[in-house]
C-alpha atoms as a PDB file:
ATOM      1  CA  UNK A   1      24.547  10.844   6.640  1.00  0.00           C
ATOM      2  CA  UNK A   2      24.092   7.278   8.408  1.00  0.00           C
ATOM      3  CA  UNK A   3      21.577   6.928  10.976  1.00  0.00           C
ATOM      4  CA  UNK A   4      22.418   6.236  14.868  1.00  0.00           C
ATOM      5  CA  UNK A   5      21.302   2.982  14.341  1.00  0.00           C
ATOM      6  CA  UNK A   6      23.334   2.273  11.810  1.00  0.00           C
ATOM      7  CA  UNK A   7      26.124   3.892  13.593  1.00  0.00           C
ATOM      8  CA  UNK A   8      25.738   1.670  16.195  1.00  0.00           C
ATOM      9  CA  UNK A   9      25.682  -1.388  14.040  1.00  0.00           C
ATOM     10  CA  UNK A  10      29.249  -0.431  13.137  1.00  0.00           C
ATOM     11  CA  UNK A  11      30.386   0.358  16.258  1.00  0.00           C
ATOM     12  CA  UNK A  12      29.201  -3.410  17.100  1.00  0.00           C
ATOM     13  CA  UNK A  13      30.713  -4.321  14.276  1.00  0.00           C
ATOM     14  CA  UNK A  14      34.383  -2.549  15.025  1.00  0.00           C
ATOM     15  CA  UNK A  15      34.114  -4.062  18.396  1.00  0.00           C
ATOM     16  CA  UNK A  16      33.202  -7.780  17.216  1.00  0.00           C
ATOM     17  CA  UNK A  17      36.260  -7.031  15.073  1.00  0.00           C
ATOM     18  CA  UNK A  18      38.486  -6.112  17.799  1.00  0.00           C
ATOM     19  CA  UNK A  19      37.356  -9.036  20.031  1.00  0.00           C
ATOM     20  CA  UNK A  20      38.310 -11.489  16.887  1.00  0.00           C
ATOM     21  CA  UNK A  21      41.629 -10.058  16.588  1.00  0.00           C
ATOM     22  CA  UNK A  22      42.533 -10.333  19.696  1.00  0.00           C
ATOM     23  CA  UNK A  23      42.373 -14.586  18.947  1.00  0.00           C
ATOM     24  CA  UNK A  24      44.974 -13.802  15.809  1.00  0.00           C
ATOM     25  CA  UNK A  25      48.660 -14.795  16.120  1.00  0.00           C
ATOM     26  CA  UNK A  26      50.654 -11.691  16.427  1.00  0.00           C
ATOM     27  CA  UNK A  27      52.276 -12.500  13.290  1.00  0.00           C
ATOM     28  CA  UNK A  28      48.919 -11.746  11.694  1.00  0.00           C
ATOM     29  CA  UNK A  29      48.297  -8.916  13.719  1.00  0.00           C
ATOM     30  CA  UNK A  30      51.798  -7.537  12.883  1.00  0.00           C
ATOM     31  CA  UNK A  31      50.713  -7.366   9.311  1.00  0.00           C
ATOM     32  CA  UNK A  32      47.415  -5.121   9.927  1.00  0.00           C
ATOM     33  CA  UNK A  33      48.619  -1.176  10.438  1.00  0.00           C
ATOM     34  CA  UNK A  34      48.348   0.176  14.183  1.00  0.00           C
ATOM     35  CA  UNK A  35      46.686   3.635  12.507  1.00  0.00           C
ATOM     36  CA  UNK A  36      44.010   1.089  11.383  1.00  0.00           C
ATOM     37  CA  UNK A  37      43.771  -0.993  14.742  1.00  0.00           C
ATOM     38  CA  UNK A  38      43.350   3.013  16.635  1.00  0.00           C
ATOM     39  CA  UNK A  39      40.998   3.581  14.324  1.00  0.00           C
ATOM     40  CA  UNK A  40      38.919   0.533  15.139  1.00  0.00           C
ATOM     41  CA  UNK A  41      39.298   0.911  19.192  1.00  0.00           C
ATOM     42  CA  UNK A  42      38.195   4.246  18.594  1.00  0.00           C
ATOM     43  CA  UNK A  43      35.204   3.388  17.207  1.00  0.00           C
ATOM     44  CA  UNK A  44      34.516   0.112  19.339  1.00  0.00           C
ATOM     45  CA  UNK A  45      32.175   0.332  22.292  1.00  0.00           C
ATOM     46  CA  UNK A  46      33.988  -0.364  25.338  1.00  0.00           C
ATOM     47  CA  UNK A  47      31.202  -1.580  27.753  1.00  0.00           C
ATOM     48  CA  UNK A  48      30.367  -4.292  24.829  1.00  0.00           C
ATOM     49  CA  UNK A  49      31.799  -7.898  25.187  1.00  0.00           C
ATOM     50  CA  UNK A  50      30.854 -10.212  22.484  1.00  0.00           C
ATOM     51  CA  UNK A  51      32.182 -13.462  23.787  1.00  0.00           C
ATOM     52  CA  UNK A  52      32.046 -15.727  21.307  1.00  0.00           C
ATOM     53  CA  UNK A  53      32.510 -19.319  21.596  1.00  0.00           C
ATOM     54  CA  UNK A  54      35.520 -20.318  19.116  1.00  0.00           C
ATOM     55  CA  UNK A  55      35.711 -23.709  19.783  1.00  0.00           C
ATOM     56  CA  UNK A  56      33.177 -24.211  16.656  1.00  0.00           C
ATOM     57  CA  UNK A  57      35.094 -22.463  14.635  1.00  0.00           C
ATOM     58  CA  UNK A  58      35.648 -19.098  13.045  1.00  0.00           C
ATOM     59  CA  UNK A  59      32.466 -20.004  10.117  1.00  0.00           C
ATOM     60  CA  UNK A  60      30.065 -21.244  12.964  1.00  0.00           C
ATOM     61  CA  UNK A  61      30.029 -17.786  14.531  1.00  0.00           C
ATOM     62  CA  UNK A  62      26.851 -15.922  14.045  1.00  0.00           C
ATOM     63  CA  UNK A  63      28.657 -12.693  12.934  1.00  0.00           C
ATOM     64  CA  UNK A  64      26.759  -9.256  11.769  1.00  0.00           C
ATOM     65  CA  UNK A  65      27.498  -9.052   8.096  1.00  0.00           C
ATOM     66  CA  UNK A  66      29.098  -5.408   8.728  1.00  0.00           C
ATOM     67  CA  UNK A  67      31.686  -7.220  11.294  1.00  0.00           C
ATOM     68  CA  UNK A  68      32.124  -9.734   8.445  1.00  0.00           C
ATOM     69  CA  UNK A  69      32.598  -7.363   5.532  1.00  0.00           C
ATOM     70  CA  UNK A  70      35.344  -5.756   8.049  1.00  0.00           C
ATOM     71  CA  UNK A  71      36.742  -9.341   8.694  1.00  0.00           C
ATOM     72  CA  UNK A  72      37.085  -9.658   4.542  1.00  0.00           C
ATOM     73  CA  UNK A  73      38.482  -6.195   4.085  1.00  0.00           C
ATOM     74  CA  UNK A  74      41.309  -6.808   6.696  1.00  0.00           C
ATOM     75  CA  UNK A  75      42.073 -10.442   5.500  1.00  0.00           C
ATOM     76  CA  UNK A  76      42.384  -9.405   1.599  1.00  0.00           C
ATOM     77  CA  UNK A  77      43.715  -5.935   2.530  1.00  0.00           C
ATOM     78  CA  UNK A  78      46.531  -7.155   5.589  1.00  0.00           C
ATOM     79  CA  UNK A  79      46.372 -10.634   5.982  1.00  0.00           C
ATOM     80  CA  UNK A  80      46.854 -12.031   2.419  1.00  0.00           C
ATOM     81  CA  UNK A  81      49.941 -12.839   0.169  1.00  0.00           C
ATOM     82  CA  UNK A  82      49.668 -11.566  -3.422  1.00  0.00           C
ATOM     83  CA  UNK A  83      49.090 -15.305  -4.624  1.00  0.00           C
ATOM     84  CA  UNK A  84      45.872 -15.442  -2.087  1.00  0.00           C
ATOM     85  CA  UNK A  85      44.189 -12.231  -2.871  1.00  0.00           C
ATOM     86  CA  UNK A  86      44.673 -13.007  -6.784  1.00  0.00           C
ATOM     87  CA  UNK A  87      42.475 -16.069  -5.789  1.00  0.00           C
ATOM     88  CA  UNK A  88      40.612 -14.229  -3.335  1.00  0.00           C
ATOM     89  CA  UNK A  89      39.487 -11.688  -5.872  1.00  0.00           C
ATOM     90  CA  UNK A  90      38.596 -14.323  -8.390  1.00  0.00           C
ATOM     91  CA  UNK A  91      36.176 -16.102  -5.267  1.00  0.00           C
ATOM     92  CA  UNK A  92      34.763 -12.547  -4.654  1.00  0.00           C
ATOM     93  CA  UNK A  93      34.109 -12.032  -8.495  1.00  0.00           C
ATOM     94  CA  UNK A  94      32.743 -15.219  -9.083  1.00  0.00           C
ATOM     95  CA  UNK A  95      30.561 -14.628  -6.336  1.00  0.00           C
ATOM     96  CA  UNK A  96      29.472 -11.358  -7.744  1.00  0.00           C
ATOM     97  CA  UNK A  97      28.859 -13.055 -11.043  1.00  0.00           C
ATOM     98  CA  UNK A  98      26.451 -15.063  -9.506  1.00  0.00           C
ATOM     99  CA  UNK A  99      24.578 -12.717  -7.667  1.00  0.00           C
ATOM    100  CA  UNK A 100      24.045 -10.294 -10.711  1.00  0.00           C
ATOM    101  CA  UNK A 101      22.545 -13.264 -12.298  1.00  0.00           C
ATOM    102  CA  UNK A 102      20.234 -14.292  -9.724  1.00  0.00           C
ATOM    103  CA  UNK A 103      19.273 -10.305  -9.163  1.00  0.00           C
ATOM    104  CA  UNK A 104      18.528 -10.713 -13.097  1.00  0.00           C
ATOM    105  CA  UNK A 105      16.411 -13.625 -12.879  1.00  0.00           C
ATOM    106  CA  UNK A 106      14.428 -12.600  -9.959  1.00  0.00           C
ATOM    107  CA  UNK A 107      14.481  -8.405 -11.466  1.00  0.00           C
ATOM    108  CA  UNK A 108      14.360  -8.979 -15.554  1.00  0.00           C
ATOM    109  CA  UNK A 109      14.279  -5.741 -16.655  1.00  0.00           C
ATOM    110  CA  UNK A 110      12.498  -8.180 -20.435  1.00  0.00           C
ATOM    111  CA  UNK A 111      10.230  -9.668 -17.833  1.00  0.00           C
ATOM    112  CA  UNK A 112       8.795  -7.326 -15.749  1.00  0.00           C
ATOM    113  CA  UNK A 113       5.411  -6.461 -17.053  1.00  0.00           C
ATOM    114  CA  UNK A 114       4.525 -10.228 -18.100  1.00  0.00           C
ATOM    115  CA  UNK A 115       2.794 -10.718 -15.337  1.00  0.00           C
ATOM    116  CA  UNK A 116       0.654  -7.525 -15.838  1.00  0.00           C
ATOM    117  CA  UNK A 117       0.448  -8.272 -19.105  1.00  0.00           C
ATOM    118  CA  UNK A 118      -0.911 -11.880 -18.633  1.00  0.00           C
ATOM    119  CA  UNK A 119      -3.092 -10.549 -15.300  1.00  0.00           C
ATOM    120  CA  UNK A 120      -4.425  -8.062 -17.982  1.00  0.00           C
ATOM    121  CA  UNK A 121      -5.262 -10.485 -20.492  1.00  0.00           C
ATOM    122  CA  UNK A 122      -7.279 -12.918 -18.560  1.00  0.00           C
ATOM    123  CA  UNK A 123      -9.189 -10.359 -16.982  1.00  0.00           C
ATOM    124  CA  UNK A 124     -10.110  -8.544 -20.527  1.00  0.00           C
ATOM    125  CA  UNK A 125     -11.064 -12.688 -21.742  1.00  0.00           C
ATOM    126  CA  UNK A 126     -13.286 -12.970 -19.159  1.00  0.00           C
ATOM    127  CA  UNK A 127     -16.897 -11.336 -20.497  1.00  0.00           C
ATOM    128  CA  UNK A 128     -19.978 -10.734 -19.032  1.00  0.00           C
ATOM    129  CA  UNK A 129     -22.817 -11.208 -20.500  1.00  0.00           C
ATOM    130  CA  UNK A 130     -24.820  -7.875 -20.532  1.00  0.00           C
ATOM    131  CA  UNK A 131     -28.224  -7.051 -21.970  1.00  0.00           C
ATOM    132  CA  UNK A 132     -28.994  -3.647 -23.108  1.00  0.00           C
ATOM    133  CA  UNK A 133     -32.330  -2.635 -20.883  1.00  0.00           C
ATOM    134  CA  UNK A 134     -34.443  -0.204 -22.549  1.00  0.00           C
ATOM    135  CA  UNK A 135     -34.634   2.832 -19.962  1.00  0.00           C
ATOM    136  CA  UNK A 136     -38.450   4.244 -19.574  1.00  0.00           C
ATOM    137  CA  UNK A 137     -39.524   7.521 -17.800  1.00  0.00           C
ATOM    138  CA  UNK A 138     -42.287   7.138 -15.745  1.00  0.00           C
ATOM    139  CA  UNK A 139     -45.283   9.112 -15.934  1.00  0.00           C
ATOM    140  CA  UNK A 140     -44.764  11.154 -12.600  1.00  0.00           C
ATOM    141  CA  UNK A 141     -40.893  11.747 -13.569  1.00  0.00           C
ATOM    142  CA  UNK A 142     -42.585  13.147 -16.859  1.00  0.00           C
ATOM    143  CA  UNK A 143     -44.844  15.329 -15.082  1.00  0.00           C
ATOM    144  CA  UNK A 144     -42.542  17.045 -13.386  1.00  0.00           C
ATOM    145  CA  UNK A 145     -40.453  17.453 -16.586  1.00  0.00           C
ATOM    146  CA  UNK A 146     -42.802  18.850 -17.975  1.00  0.00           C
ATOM    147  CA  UNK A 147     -43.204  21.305 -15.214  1.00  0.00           C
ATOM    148  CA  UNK A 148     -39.240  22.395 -14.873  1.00  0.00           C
ATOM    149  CA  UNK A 149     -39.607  23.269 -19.120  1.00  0.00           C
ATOM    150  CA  UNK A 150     -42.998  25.499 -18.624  1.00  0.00           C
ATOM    151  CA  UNK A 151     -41.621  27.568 -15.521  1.00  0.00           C
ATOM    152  CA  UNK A 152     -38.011  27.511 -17.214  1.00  0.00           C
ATOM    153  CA  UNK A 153     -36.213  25.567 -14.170  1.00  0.00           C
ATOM    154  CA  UNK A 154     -33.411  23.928 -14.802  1.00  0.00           C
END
């Protein structure tokens, strides 16, 4: 079950979505189902108005990445012709490619206790130098040794 905060991220997200849509040509918008589009108003917040400034462009935005992973989904899903989401897919799996490798460079499942190992290792090279001291009872400590054996006391 999702939290209300992240509930509310989407929400955001659904109306960011919306907001961007409304921008699109209808042509576009023609191509992206009106089930789907319900869906999305449902979910929207109504009192929320982004207002984005598109005069930078649709990259400069400072998007959520939920609003942007809904962006992708309608563009490959909707928006598309079969020749772009065949390179669209390729971009996407390229760019999972690349992140698997960076997750295994930075997470090597090989490499994950070197640095233990090698923490372990200088700390076990580094000795002290430690004198055995010869330990002596002192006479009063003796006494009363002596004592605790004649009355039995432990």
């Amino acid at each position: 079950m999702k939290s209300n905060i992240e509930m509310s991220e989407y929400r955001v997200a659904t109306t960011e979505v919306l907001y961007i849509l409304d921008y699109f040509p209808e042509k576009m918008k023609s191509n992206i189902p009106t089930d789907f589009l319900k869906f999305l108003d449902e979910q929207s917040i109504p009192d929320y108005n982004p207002n984005f400034d598109f005069s930078q462009g649709l990259d400069k935005l400072k998007l959520s990445n939920k609003t942007k992973v809904l962006l992708a989904m309608i563009y490959r899903n909707y928006i598309c012709s079969e020749k772009e989401k065949i390179e669209y897919d390729k971009i996407l799996n390229q760019n999972e490619k690349a992140y698997q490798i960076e997750l295994r460079e930075k997470y090597n499942p090989d490499n994950i206790f070197q640095k233990n190992k090698r923490e372990y290792n200088a700390s076990n090279t580094t000795k002290d130098e430690v004198q055995l001291v010869e330990y002596k009872e002192s006479n009063f400590t003796r006494l009363i040794n002596w004592l605790k054996k004649l009355f039995h006391i432990k």
